[in-house]
N, C-alpha and C. Protein backbone atom coordinates (compact mmCIF):
# COMPACT_ATOMS: atom_id res chain seq x y z
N UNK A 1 43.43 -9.73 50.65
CA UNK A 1 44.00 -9.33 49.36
C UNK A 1 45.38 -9.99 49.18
N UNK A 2 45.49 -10.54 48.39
CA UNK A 2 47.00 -11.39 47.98
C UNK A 2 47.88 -10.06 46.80
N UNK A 3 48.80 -10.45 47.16
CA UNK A 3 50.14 -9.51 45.96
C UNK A 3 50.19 -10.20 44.61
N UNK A 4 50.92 -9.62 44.02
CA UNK A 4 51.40 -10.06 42.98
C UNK A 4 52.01 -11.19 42.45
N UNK A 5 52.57 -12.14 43.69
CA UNK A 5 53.26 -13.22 43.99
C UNK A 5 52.06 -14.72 44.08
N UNK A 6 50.57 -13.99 44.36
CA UNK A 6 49.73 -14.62 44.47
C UNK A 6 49.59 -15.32 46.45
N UNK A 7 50.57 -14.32 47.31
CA UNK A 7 50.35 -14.92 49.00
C UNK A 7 49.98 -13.54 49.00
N UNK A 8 49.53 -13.96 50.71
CA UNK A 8 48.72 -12.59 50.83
C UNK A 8 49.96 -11.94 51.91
N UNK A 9 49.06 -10.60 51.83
CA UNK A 9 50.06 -9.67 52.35
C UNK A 9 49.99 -10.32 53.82
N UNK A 10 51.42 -9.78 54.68
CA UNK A 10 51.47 -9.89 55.97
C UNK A 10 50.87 -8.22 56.31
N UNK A 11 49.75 -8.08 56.44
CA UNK A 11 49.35 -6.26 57.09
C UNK A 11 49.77 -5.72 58.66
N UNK A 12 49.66 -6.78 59.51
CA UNK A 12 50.43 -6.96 60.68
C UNK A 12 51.61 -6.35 60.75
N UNK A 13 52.32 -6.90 60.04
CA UNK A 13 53.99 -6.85 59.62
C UNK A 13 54.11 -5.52 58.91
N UNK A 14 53.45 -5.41 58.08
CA UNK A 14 53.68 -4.08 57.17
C UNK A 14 53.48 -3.13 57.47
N UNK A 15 52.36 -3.07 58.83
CA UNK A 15 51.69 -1.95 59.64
C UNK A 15 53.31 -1.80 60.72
N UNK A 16 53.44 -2.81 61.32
CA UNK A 16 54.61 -2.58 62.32
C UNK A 16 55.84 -1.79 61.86
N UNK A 17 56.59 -2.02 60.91
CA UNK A 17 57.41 -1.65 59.89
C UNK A 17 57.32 0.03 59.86
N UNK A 18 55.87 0.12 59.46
CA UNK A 18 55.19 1.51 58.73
C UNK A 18 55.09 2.71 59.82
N UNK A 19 54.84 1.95 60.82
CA UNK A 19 54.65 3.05 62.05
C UNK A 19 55.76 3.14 63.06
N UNK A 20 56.71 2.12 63.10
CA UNK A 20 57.98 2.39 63.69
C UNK A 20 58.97 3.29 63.09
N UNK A 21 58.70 3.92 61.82
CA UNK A 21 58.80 5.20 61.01
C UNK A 21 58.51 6.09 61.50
N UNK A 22 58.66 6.98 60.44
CA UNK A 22 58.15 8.50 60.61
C UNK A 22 56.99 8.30 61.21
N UNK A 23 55.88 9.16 62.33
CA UNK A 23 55.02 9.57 62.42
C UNK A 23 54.92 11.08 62.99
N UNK A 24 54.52 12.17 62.42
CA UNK A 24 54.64 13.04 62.60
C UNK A 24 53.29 14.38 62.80
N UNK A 25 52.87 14.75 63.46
CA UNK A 25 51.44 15.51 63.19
C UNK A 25 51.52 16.67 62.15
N UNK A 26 50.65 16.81 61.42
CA UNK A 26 50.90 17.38 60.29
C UNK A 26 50.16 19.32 60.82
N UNK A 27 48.57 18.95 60.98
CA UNK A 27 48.44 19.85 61.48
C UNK A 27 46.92 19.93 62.20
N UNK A 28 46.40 20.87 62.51
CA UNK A 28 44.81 21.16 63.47
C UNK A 28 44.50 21.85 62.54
N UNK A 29 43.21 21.69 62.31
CA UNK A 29 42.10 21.97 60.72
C UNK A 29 40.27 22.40 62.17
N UNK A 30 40.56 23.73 62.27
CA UNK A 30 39.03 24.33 62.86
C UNK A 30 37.83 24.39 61.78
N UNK A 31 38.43 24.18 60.43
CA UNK A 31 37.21 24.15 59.38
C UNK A 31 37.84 23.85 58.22
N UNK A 32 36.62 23.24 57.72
CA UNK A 32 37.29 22.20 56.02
C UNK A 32 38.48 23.22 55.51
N UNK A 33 38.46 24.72 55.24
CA UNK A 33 39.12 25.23 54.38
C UNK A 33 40.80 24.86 54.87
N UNK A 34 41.03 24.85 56.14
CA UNK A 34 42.03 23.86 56.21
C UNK A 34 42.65 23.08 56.30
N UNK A 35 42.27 22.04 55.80
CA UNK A 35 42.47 20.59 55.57
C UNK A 35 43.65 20.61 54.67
N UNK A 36 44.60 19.31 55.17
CA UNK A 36 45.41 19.20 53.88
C UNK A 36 44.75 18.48 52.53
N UNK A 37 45.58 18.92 51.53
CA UNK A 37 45.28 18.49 50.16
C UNK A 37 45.05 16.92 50.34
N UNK A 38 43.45 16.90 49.36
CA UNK A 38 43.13 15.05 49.51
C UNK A 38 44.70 14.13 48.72
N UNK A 39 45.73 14.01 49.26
CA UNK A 39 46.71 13.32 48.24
C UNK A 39 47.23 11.82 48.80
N UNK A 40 46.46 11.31 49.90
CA UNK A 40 46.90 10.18 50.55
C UNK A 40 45.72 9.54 51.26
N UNK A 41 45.72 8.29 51.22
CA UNK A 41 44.06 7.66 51.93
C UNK A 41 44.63 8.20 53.42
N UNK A 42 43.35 8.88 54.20
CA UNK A 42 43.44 8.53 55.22
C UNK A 42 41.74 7.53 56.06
N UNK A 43 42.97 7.79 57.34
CA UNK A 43 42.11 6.94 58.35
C UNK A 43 41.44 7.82 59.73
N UNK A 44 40.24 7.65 60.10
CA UNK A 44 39.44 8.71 61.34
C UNK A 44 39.51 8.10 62.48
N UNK A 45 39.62 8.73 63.33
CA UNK A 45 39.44 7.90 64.99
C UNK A 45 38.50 9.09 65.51
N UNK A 46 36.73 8.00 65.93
CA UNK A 46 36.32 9.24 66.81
C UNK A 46 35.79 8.65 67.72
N UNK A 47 35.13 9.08 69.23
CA UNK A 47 34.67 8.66 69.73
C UNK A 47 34.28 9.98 71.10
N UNK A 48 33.75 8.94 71.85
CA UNK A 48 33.45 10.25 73.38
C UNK A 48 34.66 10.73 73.64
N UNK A 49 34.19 11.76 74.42
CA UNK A 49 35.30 12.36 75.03
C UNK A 49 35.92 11.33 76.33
N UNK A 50 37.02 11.01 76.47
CA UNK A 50 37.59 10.21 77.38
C UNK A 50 37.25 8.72 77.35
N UNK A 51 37.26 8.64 76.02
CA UNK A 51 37.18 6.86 75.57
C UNK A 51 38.26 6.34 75.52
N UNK A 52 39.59 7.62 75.48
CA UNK A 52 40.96 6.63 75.33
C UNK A 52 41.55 6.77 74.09
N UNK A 53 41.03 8.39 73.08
CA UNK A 53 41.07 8.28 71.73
C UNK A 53 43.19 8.26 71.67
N UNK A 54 43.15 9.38 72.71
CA UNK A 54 44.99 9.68 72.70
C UNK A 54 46.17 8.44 72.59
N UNK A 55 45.01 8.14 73.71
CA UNK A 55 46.46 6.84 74.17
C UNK A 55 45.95 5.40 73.18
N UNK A 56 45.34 5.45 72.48
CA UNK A 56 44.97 4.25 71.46
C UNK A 56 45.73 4.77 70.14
N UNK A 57 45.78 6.25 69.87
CA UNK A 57 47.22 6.65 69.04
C UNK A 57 48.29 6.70 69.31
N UNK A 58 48.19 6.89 70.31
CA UNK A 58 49.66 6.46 71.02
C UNK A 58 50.28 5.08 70.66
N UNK A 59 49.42 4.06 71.22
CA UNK A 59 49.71 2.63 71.44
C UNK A 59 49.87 2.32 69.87
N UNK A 60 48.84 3.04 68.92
CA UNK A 60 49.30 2.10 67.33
C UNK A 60 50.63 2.74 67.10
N UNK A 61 50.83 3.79 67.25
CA UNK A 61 52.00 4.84 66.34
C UNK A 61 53.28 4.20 67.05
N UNK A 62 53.31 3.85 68.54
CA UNK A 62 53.99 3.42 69.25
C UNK A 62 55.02 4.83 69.58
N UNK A 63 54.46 5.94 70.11
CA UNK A 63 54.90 6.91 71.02
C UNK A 63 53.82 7.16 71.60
N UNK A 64 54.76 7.93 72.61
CA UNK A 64 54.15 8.49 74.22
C UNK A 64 53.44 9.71 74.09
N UNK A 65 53.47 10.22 73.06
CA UNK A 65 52.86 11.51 73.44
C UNK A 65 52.52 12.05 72.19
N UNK A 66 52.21 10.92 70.57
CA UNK A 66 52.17 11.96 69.28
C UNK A 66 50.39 12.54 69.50
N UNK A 67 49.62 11.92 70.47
CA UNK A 67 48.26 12.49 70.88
C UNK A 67 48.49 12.88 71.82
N UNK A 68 48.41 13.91 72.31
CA UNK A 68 47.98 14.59 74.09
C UNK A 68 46.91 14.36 73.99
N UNK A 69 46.49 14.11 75.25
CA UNK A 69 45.52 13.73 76.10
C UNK A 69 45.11 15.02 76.52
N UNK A 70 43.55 15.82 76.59
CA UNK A 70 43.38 17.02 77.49
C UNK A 70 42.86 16.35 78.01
N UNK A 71 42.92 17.40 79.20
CA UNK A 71 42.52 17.38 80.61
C UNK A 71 40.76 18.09 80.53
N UNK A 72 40.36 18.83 79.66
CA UNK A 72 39.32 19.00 79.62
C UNK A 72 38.40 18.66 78.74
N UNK A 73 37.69 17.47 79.09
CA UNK A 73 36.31 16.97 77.82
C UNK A 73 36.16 17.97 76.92
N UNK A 74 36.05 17.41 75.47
CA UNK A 74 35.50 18.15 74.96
C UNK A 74 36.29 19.59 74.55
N UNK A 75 37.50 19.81 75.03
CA UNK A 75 38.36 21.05 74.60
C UNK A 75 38.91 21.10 73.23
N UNK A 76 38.93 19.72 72.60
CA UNK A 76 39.44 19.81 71.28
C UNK A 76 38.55 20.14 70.43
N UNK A 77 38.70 21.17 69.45
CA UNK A 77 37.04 21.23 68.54
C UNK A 77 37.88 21.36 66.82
N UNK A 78 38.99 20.23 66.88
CA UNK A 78 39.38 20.47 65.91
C UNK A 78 39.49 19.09 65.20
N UNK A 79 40.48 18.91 63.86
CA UNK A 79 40.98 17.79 63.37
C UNK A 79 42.14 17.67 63.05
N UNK A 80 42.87 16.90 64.14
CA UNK A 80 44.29 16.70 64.00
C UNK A 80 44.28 16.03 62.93
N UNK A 81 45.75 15.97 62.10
CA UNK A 81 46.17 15.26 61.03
C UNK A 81 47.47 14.95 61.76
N UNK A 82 47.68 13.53 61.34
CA UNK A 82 48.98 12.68 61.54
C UNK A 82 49.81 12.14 60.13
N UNK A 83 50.87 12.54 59.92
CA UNK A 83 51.38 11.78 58.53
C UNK A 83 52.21 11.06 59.10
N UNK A 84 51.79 9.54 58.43
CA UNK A 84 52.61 8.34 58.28
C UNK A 84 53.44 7.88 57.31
N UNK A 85 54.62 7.57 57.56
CA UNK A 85 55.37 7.15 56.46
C UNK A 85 56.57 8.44 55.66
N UNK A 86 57.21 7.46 55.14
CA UNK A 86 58.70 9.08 54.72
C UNK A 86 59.05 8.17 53.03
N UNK A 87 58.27 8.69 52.15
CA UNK A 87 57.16 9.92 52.24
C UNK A 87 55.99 9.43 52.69
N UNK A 88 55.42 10.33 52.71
CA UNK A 88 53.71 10.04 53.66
C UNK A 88 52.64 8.96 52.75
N UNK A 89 52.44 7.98 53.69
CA UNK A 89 51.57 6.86 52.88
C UNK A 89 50.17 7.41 53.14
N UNK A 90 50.17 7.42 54.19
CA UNK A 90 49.04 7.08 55.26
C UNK A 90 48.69 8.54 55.40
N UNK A 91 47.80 8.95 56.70
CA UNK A 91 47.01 10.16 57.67
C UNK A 91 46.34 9.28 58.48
N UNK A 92 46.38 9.78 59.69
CA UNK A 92 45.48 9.30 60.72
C UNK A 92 45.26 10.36 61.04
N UNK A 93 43.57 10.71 61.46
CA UNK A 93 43.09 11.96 61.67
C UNK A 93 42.20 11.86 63.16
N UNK A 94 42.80 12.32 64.10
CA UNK A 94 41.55 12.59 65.17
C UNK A 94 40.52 13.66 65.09
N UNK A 95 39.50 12.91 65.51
CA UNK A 95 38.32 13.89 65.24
C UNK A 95 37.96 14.46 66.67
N UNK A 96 37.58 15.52 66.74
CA UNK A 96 37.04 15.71 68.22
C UNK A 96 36.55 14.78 68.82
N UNK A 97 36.50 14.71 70.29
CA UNK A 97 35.28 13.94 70.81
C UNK A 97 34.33 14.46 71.19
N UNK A 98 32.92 13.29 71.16
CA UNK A 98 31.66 13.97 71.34
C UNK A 98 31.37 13.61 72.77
N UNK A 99 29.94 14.04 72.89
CA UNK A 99 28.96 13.81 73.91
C UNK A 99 29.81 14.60 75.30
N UNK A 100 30.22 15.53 75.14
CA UNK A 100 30.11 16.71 75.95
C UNK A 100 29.76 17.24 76.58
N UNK A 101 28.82 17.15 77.86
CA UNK A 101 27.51 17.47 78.65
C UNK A 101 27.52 19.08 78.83
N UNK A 102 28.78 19.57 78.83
CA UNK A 102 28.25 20.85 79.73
C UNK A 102 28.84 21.92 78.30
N UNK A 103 29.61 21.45 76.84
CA UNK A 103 29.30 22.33 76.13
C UNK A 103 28.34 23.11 75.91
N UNK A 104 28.39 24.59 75.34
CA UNK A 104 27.12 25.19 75.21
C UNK A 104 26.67 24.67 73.47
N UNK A 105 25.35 24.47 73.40
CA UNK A 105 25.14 24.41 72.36
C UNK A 105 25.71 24.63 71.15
N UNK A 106 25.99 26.23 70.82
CA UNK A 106 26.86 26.80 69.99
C UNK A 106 28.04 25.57 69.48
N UNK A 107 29.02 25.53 70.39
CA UNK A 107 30.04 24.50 70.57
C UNK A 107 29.61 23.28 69.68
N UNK A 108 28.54 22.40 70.52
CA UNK A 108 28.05 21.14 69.97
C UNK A 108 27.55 21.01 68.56
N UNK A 109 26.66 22.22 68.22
CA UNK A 109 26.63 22.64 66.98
C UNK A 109 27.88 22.40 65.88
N UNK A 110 28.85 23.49 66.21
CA UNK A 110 30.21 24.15 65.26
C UNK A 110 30.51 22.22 65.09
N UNK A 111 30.61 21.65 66.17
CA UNK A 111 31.26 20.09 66.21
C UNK A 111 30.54 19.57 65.21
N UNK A 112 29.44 19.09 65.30
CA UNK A 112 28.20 18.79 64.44
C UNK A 112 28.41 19.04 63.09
N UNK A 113 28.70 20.32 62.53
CA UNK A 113 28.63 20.55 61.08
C UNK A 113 29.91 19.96 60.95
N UNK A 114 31.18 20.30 61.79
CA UNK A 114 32.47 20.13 60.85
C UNK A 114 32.47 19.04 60.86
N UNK A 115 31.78 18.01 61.62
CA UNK A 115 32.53 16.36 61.56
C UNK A 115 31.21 15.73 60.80
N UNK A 116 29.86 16.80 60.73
CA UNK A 116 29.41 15.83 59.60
C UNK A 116 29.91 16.21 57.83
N UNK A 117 30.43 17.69 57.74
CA UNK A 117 31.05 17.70 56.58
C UNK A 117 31.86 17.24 56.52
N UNK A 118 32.88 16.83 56.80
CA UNK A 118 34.54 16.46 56.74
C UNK A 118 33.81 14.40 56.72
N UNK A 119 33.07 14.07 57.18
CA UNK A 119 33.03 13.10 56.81
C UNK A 119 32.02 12.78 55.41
N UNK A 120 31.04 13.33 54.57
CA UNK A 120 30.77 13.39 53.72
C UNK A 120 31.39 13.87 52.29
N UNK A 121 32.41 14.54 52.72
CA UNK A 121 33.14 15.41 51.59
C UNK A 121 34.46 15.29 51.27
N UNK A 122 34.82 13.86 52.14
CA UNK A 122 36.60 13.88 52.69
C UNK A 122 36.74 12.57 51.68
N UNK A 123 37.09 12.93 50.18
CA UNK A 123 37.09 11.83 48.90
C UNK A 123 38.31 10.84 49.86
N UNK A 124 39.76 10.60 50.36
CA UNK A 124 40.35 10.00 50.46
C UNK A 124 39.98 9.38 52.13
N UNK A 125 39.00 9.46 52.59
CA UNK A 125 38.66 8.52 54.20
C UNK A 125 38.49 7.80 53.62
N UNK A 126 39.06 6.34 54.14
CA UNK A 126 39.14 5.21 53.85
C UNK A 126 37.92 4.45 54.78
N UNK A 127 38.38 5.04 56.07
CA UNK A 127 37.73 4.27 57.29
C UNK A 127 37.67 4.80 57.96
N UNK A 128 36.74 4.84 59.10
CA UNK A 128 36.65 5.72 60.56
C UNK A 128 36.34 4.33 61.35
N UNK A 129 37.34 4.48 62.51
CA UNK A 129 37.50 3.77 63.52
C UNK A 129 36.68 4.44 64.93
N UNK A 130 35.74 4.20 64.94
CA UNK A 130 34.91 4.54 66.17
C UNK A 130 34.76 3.72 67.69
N UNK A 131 35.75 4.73 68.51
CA UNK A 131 36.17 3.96 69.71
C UNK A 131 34.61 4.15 70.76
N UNK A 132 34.79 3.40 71.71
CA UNK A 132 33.43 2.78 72.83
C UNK A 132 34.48 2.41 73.90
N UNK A 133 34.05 2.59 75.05
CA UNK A 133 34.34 2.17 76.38
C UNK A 133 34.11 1.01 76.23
N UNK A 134 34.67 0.04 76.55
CA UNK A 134 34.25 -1.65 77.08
C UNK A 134 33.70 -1.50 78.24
N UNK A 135 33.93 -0.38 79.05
CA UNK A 135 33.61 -0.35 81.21
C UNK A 135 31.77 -0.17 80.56
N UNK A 136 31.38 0.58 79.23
CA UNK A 136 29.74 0.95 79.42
C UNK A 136 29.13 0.55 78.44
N UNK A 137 29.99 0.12 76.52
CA UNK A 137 29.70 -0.65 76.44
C UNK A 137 28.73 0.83 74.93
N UNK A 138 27.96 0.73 73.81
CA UNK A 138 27.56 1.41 73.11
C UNK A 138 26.52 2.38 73.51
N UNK A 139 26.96 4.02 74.06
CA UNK A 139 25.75 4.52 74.39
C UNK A 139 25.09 5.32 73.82
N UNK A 140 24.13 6.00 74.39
CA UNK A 140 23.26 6.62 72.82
C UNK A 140 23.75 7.85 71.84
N UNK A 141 24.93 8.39 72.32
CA UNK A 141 25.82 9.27 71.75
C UNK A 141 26.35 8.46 70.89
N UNK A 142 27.31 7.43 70.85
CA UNK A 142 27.48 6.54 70.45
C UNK A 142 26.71 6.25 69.31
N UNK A 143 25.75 5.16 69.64
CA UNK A 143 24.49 5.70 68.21
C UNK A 143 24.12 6.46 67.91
N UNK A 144 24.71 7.58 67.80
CA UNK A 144 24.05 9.06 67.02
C UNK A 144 25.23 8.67 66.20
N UNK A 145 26.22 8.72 66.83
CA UNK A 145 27.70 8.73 65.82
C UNK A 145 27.90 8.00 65.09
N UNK A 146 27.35 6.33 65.15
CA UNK A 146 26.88 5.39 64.38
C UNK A 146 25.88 6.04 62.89
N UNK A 147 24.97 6.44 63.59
CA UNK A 147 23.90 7.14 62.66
C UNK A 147 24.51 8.02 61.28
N UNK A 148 25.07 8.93 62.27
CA UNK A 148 25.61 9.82 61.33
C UNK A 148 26.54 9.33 60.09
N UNK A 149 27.49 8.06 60.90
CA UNK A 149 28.63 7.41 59.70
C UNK A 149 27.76 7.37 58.58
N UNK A 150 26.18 5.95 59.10
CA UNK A 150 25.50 5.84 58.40
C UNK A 150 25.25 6.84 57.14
N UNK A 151 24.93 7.66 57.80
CA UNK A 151 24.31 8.85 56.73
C UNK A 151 25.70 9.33 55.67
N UNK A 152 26.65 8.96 56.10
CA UNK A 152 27.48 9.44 55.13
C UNK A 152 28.24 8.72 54.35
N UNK A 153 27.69 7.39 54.80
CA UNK A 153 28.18 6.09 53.77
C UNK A 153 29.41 5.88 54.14
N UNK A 154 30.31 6.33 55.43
CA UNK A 154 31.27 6.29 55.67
C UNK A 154 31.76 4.46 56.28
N UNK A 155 32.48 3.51 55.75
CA UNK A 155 32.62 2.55 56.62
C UNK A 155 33.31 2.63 57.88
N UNK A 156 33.24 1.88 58.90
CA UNK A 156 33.44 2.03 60.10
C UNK A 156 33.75 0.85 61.19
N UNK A 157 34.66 1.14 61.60
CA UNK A 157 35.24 -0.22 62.45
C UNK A 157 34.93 0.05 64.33
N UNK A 158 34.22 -1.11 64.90
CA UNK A 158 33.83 -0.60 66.38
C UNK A 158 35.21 -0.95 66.96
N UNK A 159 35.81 -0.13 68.23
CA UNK A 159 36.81 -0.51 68.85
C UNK A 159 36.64 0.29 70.63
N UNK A 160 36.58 -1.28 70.74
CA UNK A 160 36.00 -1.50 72.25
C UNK A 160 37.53 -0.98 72.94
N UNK A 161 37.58 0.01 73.58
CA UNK A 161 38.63 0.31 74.55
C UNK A 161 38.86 0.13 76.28
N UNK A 162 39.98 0.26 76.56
CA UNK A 162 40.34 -0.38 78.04
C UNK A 162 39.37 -1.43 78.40
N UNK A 163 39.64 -2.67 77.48
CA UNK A 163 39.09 -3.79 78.21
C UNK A 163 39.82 -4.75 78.84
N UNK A 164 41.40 -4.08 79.41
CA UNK A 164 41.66 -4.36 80.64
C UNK A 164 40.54 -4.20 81.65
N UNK A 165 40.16 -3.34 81.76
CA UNK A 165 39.38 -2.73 83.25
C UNK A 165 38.30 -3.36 83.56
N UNK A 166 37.81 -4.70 83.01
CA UNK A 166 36.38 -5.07 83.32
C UNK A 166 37.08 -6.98 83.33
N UNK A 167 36.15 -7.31 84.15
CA UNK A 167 36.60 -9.18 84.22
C UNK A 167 36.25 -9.82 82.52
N UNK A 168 36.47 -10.16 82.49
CA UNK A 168 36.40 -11.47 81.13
C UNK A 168 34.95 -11.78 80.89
N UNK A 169 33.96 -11.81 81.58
CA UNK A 169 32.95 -12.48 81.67
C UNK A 169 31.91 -11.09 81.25
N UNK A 170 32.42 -9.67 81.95
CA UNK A 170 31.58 -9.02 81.48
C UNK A 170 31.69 -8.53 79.97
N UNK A 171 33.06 -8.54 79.78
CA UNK A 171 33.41 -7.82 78.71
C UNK A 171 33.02 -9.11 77.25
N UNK A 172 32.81 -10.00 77.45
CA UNK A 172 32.17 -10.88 76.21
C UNK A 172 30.96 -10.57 75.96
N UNK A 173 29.79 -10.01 77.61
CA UNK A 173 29.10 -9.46 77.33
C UNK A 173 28.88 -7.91 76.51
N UNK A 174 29.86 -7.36 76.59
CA UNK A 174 30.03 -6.38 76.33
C UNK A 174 30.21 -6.39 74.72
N UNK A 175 30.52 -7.31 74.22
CA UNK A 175 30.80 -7.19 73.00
C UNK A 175 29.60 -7.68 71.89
N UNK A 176 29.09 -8.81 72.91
CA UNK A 176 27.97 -9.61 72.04
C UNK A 176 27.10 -8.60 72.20
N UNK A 177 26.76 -7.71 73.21
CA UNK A 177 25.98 -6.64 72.31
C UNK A 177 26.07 -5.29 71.74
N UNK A 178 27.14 -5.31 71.25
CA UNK A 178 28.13 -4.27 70.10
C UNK A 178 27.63 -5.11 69.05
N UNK A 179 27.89 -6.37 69.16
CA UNK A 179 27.88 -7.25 67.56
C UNK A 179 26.44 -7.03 67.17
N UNK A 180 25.67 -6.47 68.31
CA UNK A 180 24.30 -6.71 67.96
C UNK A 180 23.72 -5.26 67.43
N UNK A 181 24.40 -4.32 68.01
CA UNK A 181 24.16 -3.14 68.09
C UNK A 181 24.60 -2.86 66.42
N UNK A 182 25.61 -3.50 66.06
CA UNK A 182 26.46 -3.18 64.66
C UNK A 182 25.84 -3.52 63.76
N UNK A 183 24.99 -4.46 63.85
CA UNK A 183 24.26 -5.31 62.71
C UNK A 183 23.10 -4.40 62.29
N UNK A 184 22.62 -3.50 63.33
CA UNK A 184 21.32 -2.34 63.15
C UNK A 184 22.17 -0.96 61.78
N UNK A 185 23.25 -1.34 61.87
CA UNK A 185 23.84 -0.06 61.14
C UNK A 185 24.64 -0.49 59.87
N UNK A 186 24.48 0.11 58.70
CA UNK A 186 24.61 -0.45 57.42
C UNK A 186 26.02 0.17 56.95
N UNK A 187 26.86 0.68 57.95
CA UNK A 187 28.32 1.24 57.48
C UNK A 187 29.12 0.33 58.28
N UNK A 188 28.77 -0.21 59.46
CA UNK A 188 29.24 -0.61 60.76
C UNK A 188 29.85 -1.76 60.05
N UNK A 189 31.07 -2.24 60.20
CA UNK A 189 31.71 -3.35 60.22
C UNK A 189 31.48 -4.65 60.99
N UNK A 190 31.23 -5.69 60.40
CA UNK A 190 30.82 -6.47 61.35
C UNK A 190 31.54 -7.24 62.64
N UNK A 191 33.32 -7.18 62.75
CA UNK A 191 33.93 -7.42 63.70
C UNK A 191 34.16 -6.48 64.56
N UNK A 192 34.22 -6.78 65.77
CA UNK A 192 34.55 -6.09 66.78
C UNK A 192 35.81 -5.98 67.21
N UNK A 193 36.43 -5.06 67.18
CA UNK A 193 38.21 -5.05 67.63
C UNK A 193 37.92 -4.94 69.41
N UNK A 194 38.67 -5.69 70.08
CA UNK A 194 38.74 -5.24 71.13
C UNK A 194 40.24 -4.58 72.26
N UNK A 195 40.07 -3.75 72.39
CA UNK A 195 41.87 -3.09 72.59
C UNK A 195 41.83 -2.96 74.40
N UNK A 196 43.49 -2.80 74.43
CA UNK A 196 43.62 -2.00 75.68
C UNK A 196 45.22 -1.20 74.91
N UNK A 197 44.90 -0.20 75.24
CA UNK A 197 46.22 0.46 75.00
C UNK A 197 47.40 -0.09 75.98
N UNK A 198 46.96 0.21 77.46
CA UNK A 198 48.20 -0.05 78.19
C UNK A 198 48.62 -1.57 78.40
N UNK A 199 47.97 -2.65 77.77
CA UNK A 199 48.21 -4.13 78.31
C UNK A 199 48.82 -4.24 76.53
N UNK A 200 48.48 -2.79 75.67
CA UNK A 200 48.87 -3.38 74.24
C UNK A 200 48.02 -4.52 73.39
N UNK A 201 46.89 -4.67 74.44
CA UNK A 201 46.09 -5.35 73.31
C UNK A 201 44.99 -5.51 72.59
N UNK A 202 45.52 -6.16 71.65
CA UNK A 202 44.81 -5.90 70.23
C UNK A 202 45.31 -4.94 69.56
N UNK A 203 46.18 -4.37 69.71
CA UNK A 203 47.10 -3.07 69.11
C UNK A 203 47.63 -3.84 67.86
N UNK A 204 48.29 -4.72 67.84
CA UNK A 204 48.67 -5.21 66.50
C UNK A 204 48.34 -5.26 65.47
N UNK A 205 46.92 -6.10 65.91
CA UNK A 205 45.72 -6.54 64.95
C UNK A 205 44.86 -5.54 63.99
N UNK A 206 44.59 -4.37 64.92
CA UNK A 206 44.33 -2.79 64.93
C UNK A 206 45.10 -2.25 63.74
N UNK A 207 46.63 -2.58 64.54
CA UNK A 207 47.10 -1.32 63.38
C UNK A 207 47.39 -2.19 61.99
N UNK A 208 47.38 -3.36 61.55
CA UNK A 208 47.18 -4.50 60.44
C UNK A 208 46.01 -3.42 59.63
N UNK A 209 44.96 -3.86 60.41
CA UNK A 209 43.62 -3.07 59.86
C UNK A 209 43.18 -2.03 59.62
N UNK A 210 43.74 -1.20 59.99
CA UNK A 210 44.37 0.61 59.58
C UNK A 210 44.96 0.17 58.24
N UNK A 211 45.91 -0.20 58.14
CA UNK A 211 46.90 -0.61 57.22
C UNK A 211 46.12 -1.15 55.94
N UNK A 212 45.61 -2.01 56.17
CA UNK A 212 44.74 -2.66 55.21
C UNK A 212 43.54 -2.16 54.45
N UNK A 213 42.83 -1.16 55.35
CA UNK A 213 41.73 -0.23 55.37
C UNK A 213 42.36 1.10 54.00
N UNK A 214 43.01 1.30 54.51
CA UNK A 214 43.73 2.65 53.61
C UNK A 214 44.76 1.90 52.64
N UNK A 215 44.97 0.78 52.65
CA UNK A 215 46.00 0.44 51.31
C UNK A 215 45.36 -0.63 50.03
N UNK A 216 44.84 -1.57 51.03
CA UNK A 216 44.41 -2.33 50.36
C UNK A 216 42.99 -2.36 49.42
C-alpha cells in the first residue's frame, strides 16, 4: 500500500516506532460479554500450549514480561487484550492455547465455544497470527485450528516458532511443508513467517506485518 505521497509505507519502521511506545494490557475477557468495545482493529495470536505464544509477545512489544508465560499448559482459558499506542491504535489479543491433553473435557469445550465465537463475531480482527513449533512442524491440533479460522473466514498468518532450535536443513524442511499444508486452507496466508524470539528473528518483519494487517 503506498501513502498519499504515492511511496510506500516503511511498516517495519512504523511498527518499531509504534511498539517502543505505550504497550499496556488492557484486560482478561472469560466470555464475549467482556470484551472491550469493537473501537480499534485488532490482531490474535493463537497457538498450542507451549509454542512460545508469551515470549513471541514479548519479542514484538519488546518487553520482558507484557505476556507471562504459565507454568501450567493450558491454565489460561481466557483473552488477554493488549493496547498499543497513546492513544490506542492497535490490540493484540492472546487467545488461549490449545491441544491440552489432560484438560477435562468441560474445559476444552468452554475453550472451543469462546474462541470459536470471539473469532466469528469479533467485527474489528484484522488477522490471527497462528503460531507452530518449527522443532514438529503443523500438527493435527494445529489443523483443527486451521479449520476452524477457515470456518470463520478469519485470515491468518503461519508463524513457525523457535527455529533457532533445529539445524537449517531441517527447518526448510519444515517449512516447505507448512507452505504445503497452507495451500489446503482458504484463510491461510500464503507466506510463512519464520521467528525465534530469543535470536530476535524475524521479529521485525513480524511486527511490519501486524502493523500492516490492522492498518493498512
Amino acid at each position: 500500500m503506498s501513502d498519499s505521497t504515492g511511496e510506500e509505507r516503511d511498516w517495519n519502521e512504523e511498527a518499531r516506532r509504534l511498539f517502543s511506545g505505550r504497550v499496556e494490557f488492557q484486560l482478561s475477557a472469560p466470555a464475549l460479554k467482556f470484551l472491550p468495545d469493537p473501537d480499534v482493529p485488532e490482531i490474535a495470536f493463537c497457538g498450542r500450549s507451549n509454542v512460545g505464544k508469551s515470549s513471541l509477545l514479548n519479542a514484538l512489544t519488546g518487553r520482558k514480561a507484557i505476556a507471562r508465560t504459565s507454568v501450567t499448559p493450558g491454565r489460561t482459558q481466557e483473552l488477554n487484550f493488549f493496547e498499543v499506542g497513546e492513544p490506542t491504535l492497535i490490540r493484540l489479543v492472546d487467545m488461549p492455547g490449545y491441544g491440552f491433553a489432560k484438560a477435562p473435557p468441560a474445559v476444552v469445550e468452554k475453550w472451543r465455544r469462546l474462541v470459536r465465537d470471539f473469532l466469528r463475531g469479533r467485527v474489528v480482527l484484522k488477522r490471527t497470527l497462528l503460531l507452530v513449533d518449527a522443532r514438529h512442524g503443523v500438527k493435527p491440533v494445529d489443523a483443527e485450528m486451521m479449520k476452524m479460522l477457515d470456518e470463520a473466514a478469519v485470515g491468518y498468518r503461519i508463524v513457525l516458532t523457535k527455529a533457532d532450535k533445529i539445524k537449517a536443513s531441517e527447518l526448510a524442511a519444515v517449512v516447505a511443508a507448512t507452505e504445503v499444508e497452507a495451500r489446503k486452507h482458504s484463510a491461510a496466508y500464503p507466506v510463512i513467517h519464520v521467528t525465534s524470539s530469543e535470536l530476535k528473528m524475524g521479529i521485525e518483519e513480524l511486527r511490519g506485518a501486524v502493523l500492516q494487517d490492522a492498518l493498512g
